[in-house]
N, C-alpha and C. Protein backbone atom coordinates (compact mmCIF):
# COMPACT_ATOMS: atom_id res chain seq x y z
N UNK A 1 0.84 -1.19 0.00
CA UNK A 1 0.00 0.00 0.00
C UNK A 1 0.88 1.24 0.00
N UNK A 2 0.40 2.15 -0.84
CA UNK A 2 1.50 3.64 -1.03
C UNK A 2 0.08 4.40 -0.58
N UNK A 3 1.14 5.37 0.89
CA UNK A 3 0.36 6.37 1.47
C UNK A 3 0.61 7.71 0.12
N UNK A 4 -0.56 8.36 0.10
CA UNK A 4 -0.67 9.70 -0.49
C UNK A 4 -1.38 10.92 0.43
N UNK A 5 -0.61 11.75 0.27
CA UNK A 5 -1.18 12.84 0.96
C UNK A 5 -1.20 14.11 0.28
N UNK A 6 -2.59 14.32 0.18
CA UNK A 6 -2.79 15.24 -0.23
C UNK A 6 -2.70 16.60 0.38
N UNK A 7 -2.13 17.51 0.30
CA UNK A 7 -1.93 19.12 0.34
C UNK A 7 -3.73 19.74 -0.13
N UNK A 8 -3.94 20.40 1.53
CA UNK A 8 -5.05 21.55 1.32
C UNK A 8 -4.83 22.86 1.64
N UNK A 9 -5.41 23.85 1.14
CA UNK A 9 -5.68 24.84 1.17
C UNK A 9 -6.70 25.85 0.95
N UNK A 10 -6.96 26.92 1.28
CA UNK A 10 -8.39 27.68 0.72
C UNK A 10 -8.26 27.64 -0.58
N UNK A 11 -9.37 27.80 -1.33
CA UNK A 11 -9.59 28.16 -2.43
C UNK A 11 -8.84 26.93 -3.36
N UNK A 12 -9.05 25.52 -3.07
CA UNK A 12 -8.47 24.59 -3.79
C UNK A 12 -9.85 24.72 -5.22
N UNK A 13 -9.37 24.04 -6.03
CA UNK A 13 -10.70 23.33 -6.95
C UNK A 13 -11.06 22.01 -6.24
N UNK A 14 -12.31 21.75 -6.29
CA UNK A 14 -12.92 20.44 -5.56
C UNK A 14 -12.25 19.47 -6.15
N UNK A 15 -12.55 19.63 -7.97
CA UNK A 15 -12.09 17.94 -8.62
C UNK A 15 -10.80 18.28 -8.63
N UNK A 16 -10.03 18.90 -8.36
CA UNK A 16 -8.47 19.01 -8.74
C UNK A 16 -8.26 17.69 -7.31
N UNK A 17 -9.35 17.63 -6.62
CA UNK A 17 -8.97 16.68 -5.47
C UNK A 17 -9.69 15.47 -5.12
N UNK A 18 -11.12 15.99 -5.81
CA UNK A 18 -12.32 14.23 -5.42
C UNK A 18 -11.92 13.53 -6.65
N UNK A 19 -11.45 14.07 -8.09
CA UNK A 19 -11.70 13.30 -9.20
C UNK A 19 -10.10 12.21 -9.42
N UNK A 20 -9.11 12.56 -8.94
CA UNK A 20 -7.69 11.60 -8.49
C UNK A 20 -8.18 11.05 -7.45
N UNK A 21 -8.90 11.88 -5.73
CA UNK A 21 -9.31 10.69 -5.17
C UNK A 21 -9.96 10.16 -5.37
N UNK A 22 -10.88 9.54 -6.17
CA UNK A 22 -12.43 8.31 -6.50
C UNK A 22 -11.27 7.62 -7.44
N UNK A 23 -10.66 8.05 -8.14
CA UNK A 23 -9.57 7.06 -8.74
C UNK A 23 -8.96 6.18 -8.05
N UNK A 24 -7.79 6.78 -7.52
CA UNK A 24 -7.06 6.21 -6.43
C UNK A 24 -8.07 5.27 -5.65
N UNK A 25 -8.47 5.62 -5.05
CA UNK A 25 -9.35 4.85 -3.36
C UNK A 25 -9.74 3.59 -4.59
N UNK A 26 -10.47 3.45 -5.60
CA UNK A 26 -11.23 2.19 -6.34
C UNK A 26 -9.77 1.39 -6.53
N UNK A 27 -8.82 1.70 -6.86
CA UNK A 27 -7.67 1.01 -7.29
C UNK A 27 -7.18 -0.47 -6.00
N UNK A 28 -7.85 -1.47 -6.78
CA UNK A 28 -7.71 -2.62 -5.40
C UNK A 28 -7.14 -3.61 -6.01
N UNK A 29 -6.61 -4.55 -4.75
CA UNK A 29 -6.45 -6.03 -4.99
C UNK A 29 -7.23 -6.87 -5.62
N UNK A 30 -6.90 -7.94 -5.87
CA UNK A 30 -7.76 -9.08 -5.92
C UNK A 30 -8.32 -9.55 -4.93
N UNK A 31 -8.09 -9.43 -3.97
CA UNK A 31 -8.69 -9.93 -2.69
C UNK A 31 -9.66 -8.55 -2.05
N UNK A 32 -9.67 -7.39 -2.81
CA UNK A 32 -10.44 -5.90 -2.80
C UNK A 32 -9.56 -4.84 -1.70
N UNK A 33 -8.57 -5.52 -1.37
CA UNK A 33 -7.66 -4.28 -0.19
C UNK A 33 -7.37 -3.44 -1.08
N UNK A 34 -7.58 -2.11 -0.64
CA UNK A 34 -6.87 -0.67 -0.71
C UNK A 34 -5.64 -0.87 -1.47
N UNK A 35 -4.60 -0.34 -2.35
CA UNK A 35 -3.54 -0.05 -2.68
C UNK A 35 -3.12 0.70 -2.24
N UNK A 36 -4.13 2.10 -2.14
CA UNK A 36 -3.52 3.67 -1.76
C UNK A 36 -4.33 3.65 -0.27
N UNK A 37 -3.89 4.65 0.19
CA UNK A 37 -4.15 5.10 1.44
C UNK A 37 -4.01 6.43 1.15
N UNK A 38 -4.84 7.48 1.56
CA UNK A 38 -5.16 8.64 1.42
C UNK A 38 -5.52 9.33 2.69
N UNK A 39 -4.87 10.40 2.92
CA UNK A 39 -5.13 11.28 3.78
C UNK A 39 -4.37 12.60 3.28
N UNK A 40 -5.33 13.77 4.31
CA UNK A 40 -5.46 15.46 3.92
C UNK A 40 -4.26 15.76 4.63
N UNK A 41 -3.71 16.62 4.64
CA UNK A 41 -2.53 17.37 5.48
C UNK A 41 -2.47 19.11 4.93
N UNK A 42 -2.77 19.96 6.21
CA UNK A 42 -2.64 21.66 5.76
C UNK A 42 -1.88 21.95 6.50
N UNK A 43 -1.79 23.44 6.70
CA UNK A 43 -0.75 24.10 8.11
C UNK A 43 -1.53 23.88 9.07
N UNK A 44 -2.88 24.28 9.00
CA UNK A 44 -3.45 23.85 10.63
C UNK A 44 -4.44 22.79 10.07
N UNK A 45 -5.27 22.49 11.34
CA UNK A 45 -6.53 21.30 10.94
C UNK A 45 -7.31 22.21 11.12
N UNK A 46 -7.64 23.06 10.72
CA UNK A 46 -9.05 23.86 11.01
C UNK A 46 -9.49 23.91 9.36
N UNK A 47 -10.68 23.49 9.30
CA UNK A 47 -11.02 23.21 7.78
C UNK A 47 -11.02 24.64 6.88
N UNK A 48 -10.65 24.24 5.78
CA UNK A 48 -10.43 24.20 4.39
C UNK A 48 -11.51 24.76 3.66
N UNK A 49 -11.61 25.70 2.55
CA UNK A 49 -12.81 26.23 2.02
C UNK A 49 -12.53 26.22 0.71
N UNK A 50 -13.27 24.89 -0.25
CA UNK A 50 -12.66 25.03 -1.89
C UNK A 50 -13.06 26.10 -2.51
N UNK A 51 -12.69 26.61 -3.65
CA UNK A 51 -13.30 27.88 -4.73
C UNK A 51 -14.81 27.63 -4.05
N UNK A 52 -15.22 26.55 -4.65
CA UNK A 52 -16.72 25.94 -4.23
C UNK A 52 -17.64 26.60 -3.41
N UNK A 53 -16.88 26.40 -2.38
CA UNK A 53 -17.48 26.74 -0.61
C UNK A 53 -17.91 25.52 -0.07
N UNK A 54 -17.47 24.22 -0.68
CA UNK A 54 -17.29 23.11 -0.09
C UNK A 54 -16.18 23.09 0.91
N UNK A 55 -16.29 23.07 2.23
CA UNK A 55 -15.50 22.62 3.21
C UNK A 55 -15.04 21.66 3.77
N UNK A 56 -13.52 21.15 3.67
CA UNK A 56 -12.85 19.70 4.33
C UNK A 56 -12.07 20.03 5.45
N UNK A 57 -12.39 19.28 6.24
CA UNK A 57 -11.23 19.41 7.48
C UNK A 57 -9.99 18.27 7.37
N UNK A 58 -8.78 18.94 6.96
CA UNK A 58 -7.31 18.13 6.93
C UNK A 58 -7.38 16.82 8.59
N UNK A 59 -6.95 15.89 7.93
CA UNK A 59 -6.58 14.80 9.19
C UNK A 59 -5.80 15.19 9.71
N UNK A 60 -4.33 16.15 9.07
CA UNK A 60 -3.17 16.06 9.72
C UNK A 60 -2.64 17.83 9.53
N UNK A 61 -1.79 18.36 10.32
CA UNK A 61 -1.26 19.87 9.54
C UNK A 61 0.05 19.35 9.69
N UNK A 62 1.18 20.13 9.12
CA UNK A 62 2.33 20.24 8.98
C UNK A 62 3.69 19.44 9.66
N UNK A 63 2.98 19.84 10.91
CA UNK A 63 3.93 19.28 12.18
C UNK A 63 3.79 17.91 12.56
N UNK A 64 2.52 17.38 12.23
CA UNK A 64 2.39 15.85 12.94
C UNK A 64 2.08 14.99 12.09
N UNK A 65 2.45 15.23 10.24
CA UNK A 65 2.29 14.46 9.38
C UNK A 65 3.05 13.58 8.94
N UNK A 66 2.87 12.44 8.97
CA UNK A 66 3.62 11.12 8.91
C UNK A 66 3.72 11.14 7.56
N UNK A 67 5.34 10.60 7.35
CA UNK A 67 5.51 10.82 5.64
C UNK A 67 5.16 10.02 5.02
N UNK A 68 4.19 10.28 3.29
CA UNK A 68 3.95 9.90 2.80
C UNK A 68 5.03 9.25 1.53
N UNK A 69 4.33 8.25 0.88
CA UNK A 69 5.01 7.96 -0.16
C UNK A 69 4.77 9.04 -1.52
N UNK A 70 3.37 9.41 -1.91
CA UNK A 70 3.22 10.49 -2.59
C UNK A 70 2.58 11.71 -1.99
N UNK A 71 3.40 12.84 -2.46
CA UNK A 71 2.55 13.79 -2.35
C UNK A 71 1.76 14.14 -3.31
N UNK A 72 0.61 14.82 -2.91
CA UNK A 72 -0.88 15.46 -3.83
C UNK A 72 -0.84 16.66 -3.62
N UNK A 73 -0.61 17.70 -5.01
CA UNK A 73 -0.25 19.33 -4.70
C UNK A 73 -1.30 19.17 -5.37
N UNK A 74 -2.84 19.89 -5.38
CA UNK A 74 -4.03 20.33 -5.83
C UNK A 74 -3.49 22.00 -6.33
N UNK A 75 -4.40 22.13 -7.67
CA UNK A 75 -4.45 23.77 -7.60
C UNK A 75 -5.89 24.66 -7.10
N UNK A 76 -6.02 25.58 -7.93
CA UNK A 76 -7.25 26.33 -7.70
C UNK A 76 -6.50 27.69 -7.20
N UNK A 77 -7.38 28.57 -7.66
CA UNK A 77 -6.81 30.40 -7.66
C UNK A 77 -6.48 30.41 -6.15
N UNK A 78 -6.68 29.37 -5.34
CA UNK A 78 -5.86 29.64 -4.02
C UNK A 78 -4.10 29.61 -4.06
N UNK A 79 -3.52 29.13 -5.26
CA UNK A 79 -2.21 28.71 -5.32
C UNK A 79 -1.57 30.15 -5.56
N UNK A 80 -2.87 31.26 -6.22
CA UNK A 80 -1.85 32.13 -6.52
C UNK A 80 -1.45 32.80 -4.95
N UNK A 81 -2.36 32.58 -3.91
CA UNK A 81 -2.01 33.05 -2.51
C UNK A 81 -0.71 32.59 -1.70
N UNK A 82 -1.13 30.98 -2.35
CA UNK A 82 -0.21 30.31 -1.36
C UNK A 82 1.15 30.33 -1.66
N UNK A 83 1.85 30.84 -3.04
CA UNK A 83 3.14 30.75 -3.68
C UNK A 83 3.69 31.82 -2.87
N UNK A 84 3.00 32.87 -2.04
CA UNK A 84 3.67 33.67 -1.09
C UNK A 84 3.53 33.28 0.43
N UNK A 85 2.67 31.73 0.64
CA UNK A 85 2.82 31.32 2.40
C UNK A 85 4.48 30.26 2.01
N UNK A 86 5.87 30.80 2.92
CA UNK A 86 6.41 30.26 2.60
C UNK A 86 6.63 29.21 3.95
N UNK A 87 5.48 29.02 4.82
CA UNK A 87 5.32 27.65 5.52
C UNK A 87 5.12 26.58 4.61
N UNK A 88 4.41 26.81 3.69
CA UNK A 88 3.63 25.90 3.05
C UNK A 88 4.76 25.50 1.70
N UNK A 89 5.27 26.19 1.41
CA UNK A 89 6.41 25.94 0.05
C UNK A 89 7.98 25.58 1.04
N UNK A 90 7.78 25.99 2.34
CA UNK A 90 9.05 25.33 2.80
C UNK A 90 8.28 23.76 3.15
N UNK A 91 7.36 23.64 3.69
CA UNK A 91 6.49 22.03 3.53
C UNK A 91 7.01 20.98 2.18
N UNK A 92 6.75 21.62 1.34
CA UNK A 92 7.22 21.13 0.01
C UNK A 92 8.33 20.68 -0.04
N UNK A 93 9.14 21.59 0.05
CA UNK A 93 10.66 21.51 -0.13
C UNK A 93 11.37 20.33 0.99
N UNK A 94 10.28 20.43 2.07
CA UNK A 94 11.48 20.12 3.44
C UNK A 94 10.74 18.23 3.15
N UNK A 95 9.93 17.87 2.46
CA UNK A 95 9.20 16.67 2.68
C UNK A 95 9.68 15.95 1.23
N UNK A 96 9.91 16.78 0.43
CA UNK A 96 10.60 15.98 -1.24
C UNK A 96 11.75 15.55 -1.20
N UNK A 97 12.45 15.43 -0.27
CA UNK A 97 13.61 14.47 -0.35
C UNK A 97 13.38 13.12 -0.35
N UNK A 98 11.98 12.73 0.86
CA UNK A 98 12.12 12.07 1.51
C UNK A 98 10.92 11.13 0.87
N UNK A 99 10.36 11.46 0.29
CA UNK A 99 9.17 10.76 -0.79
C UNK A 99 9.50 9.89 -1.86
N UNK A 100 8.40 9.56 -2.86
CA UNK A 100 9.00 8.69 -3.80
C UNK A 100 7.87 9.62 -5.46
N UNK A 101 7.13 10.42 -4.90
CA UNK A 101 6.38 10.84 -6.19
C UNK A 101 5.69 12.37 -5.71
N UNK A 102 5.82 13.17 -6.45
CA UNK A 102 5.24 14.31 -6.13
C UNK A 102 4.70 14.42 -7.21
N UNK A 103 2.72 14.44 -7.28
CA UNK A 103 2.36 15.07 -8.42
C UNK A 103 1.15 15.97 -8.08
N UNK A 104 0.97 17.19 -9.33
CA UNK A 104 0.19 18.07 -9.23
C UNK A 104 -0.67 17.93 -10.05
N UNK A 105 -1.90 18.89 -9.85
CA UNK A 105 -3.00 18.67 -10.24
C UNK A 105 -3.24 20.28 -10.64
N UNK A 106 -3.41 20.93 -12.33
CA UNK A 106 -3.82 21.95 -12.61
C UNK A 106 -2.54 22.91 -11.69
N UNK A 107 -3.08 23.89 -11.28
CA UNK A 107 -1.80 25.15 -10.33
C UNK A 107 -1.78 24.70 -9.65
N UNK A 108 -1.79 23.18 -9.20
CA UNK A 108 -0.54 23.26 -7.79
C UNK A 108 0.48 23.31 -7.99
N UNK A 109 1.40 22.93 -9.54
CA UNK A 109 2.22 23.38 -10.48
C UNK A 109 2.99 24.25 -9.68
N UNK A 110 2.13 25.43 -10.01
CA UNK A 110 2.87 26.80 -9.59
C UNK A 110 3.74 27.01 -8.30
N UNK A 111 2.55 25.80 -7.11
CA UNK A 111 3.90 25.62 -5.97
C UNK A 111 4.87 25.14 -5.68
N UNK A 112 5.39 24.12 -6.83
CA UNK A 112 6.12 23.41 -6.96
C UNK A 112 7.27 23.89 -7.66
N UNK A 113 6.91 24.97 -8.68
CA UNK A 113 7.64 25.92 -9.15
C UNK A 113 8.50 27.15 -7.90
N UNK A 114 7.46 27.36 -7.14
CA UNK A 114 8.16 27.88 -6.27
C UNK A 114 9.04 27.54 -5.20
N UNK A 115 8.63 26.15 -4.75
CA UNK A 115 9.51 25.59 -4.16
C UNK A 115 10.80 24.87 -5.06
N UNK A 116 10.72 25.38 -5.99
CA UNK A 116 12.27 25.07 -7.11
C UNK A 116 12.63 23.39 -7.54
N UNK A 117 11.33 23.02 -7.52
CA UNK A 117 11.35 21.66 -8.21
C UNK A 117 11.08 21.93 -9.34
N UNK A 118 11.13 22.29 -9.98
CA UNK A 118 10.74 22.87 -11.54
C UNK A 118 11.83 22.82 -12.78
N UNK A 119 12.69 23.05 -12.19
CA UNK A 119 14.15 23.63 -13.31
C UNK A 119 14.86 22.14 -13.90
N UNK A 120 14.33 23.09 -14.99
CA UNK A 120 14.77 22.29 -16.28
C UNK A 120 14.06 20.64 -16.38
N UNK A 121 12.54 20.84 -16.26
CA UNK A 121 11.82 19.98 -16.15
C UNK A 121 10.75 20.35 -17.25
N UNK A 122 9.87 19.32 -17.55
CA UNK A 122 8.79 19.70 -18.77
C UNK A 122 7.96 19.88 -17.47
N UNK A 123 6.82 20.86 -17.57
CA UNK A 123 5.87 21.39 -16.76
C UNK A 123 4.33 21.83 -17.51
N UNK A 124 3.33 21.28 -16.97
CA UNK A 124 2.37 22.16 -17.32
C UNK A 124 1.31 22.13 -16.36
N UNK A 125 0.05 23.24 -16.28
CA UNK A 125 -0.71 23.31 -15.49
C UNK A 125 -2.04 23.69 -16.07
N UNK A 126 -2.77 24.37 -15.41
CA UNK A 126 -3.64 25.06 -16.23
C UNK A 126 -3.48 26.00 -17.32
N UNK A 127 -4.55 26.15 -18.50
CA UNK A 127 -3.89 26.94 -19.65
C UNK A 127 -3.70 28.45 -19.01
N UNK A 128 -4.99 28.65 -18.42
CA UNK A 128 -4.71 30.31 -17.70
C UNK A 128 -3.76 30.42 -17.01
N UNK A 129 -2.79 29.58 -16.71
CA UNK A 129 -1.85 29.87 -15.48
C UNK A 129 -0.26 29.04 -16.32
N UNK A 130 -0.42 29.62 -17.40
CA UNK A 130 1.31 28.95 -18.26
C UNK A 130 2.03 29.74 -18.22
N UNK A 131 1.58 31.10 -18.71
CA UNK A 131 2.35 32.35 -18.51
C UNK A 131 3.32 32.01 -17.00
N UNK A 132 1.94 32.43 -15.81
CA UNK A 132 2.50 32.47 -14.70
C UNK A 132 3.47 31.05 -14.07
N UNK A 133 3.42 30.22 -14.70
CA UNK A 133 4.25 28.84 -14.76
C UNK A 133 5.94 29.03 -15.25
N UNK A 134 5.61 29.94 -16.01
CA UNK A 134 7.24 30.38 -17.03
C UNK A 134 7.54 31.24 -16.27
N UNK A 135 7.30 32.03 -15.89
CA UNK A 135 8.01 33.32 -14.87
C UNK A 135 8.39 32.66 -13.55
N UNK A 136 7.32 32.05 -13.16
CA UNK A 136 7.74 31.41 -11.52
C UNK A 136 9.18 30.40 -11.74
N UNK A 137 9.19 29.73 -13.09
CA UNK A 137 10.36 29.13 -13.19
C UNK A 137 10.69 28.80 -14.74
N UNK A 138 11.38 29.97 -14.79
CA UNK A 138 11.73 29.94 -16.60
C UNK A 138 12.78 28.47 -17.35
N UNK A 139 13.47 28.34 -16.55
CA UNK A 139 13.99 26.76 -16.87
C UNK A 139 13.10 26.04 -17.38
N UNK A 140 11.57 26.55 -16.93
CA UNK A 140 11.08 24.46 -17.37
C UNK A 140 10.77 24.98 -18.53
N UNK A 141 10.21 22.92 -19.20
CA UNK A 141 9.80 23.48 -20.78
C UNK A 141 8.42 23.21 -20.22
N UNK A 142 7.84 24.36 -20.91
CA UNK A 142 5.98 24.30 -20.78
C UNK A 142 5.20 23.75 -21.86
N UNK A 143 4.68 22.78 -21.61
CA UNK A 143 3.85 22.26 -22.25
C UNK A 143 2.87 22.35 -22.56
N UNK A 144 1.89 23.23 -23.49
CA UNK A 144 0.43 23.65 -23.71
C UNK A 144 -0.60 22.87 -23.90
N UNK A 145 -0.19 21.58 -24.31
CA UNK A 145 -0.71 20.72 -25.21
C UNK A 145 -0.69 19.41 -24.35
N UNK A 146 -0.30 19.20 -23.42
CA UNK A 146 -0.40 17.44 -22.58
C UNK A 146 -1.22 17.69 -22.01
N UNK A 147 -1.80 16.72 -21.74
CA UNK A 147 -2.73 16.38 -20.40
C UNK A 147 -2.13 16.04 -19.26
N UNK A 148 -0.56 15.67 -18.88
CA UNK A 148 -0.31 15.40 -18.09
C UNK A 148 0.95 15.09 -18.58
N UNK A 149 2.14 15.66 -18.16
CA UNK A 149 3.66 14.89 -18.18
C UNK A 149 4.52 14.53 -16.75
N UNK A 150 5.68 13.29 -17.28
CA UNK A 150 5.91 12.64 -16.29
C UNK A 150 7.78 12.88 -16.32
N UNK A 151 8.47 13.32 -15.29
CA UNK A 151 9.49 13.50 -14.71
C UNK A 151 10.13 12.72 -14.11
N UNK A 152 9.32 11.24 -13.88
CA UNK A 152 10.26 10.73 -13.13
C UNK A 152 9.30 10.67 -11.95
N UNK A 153 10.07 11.38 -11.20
CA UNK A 153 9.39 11.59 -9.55
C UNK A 153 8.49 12.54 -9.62
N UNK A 154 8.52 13.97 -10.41
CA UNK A 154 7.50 14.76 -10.17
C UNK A 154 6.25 14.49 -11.84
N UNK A 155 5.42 14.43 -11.69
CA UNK A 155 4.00 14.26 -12.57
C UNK A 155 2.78 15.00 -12.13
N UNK A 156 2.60 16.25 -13.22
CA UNK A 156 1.97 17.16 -13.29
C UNK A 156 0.95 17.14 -14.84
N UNK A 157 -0.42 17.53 -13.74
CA UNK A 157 -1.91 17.42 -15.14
C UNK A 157 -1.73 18.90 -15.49
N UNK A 158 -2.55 18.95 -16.49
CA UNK A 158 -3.17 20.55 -16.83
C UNK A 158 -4.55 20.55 -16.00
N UNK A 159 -4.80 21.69 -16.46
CA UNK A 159 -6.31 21.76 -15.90
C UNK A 159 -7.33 20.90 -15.20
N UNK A 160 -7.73 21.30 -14.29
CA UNK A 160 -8.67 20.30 -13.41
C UNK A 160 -8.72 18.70 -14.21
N UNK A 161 -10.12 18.76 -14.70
CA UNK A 161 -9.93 17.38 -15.04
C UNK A 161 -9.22 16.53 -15.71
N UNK A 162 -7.56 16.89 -15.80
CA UNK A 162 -6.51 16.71 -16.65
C UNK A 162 -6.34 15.77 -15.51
N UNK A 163 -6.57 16.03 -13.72
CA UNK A 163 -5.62 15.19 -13.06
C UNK A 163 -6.75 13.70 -12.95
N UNK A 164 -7.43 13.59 -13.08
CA UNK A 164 -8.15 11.92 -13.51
C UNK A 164 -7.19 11.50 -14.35
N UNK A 165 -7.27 11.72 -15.29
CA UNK A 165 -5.97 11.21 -16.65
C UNK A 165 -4.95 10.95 -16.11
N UNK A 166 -4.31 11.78 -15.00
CA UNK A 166 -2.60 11.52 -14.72
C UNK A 166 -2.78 10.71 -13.33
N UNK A 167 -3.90 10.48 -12.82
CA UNK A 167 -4.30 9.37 -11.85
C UNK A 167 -4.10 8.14 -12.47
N UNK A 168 -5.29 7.72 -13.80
CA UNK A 168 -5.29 6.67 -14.29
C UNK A 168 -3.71 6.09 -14.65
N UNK A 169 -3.07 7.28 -15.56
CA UNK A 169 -1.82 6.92 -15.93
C UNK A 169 -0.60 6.69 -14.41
N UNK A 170 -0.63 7.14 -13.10
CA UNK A 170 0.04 6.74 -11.97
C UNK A 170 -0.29 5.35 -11.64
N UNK A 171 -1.72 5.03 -11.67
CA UNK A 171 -1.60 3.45 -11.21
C UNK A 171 -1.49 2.73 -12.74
N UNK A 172 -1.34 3.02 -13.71
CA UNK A 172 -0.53 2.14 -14.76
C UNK A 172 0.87 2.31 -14.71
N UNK A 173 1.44 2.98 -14.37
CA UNK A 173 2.84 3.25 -14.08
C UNK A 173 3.49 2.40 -12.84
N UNK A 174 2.35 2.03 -11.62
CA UNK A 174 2.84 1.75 -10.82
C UNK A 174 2.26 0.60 -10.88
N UNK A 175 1.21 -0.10 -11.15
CA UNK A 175 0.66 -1.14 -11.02
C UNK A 175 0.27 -1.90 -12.38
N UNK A 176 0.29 -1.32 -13.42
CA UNK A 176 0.15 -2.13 -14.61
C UNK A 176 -0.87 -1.31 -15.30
N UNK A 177 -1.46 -1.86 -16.58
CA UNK A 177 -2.16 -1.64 -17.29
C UNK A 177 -3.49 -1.98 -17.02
N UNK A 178 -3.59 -4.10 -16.29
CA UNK A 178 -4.89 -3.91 -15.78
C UNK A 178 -5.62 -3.44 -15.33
N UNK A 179 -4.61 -2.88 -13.85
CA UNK A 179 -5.44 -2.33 -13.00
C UNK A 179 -6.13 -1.16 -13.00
N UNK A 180 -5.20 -0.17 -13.89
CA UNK A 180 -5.88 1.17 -14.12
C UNK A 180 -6.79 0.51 -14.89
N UNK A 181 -7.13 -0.34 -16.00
CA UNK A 181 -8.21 -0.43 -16.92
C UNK A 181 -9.98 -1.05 -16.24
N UNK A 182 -8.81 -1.80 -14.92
CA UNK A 182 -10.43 -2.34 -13.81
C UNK A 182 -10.76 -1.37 -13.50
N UNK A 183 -10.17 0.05 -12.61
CA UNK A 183 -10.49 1.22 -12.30
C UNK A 183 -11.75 1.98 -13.47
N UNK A 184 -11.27 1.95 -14.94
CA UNK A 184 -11.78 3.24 -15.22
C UNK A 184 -13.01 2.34 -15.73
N UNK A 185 -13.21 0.90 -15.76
CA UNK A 185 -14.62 0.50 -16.55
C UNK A 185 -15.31 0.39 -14.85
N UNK A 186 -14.73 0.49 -14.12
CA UNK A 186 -15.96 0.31 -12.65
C UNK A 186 -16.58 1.81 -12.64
N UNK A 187 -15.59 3.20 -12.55
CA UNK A 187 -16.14 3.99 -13.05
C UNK A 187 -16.94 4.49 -13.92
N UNK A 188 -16.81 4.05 -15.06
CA UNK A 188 -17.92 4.24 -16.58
C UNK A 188 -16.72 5.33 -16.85
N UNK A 189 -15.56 4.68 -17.17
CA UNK A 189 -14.76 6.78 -17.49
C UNK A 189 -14.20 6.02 -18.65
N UNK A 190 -13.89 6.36 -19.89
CA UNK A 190 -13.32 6.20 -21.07
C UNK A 190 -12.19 6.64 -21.32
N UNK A 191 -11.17 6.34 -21.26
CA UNK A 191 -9.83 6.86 -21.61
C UNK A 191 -8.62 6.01 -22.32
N UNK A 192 -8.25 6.46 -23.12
CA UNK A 192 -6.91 5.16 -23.51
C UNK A 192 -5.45 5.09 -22.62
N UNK A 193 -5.47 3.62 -22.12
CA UNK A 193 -4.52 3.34 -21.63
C UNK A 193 -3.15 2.75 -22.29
């Protein structure tokens, strides 16, 4: 089982975060156990307010979060706030050594850029937010046109529902071809694997 933890903040997008998790969580054994394990982590536990005005309260904040195997950087016009909380981009920085996958979803990009994982990497995020992707870190190459590219350790979607796509494609990467393909027909989701 690979723990993932997802990164919250105000003003996330909802699916930049339910539509990778309903992915993930379905992704099972044969015997139906879990693969992933999922849990929230912010600076504090005091809940969370998406663009939406859907509210989540984080399991874990900063200080008492047990390390994960992946991290989950979500975007949403809250990222353009958070690229100046530098608790939250030293979070980043101080926890990516020690991981095995960091991927983003739409502008969480942008924090990842700021925390200087970016350089000289292919990058993309949302289309409204490429510009601001190249300035935060002019090294990378930006990609207008993927739905999702892969680095290695860091793997970043475009736009919201870009990160379903780079879900499906993480558990084919990590688990095969079947399994993402049991995933997306239990869903009803159509995609080529």
């Amino acid at each position: 089982m690979k723990n993932i933890g997802i990164l919250l903040f105000d003003n996330i997008d909802l699916l930049d975060i339910t539509g990778p998790y309903e992915v993930f969580s379905l992704a099972r054994t044969e015997d139906n156990q879990n693969i992933f394990k999922l849990s929230t982590v912010a600076q504090t536990k005091q809940a969370i307010s998406t663009w939406s005005g859907f509210n989540i309260t984080p399991v874990y904040c900063f200080s008492d979060f047990p390390k994960p195997d992946i991290l989950f950087v979500p975007g949403g016009i809250g990222t353009r706030t958070e690229i100046g909380n530098n608790a939250l981009i030293q979070f980043i920085k101080d926890i990516y050594p020690h991981i095995e996958l960091v991927i983003s979803v739409c502008t969480g990009a942008l924090l990842l850029a700021k925390a200087g994982l970016l350089k000289g990497l292919r990058a993309t995020t949302h289309h409204s937010a490429l510009n601001l992707l190249s300035e935060l870190e002019p090294t990378a190459s930006i990609e207008k046109t993927e739905r999702y590219v892969d680095n290695g350790k860091i793997i970043l979607s475009a736009g919201i529902s870009a990160g379903i796509d780079m879900s499906f494609y993480i558990i084919k990467r990590l688990y095969g071809k079947e399994m993402a393909k049991q995933v997306a027909e239990h869903m009803e989701y159509r995609i080529e694997l």
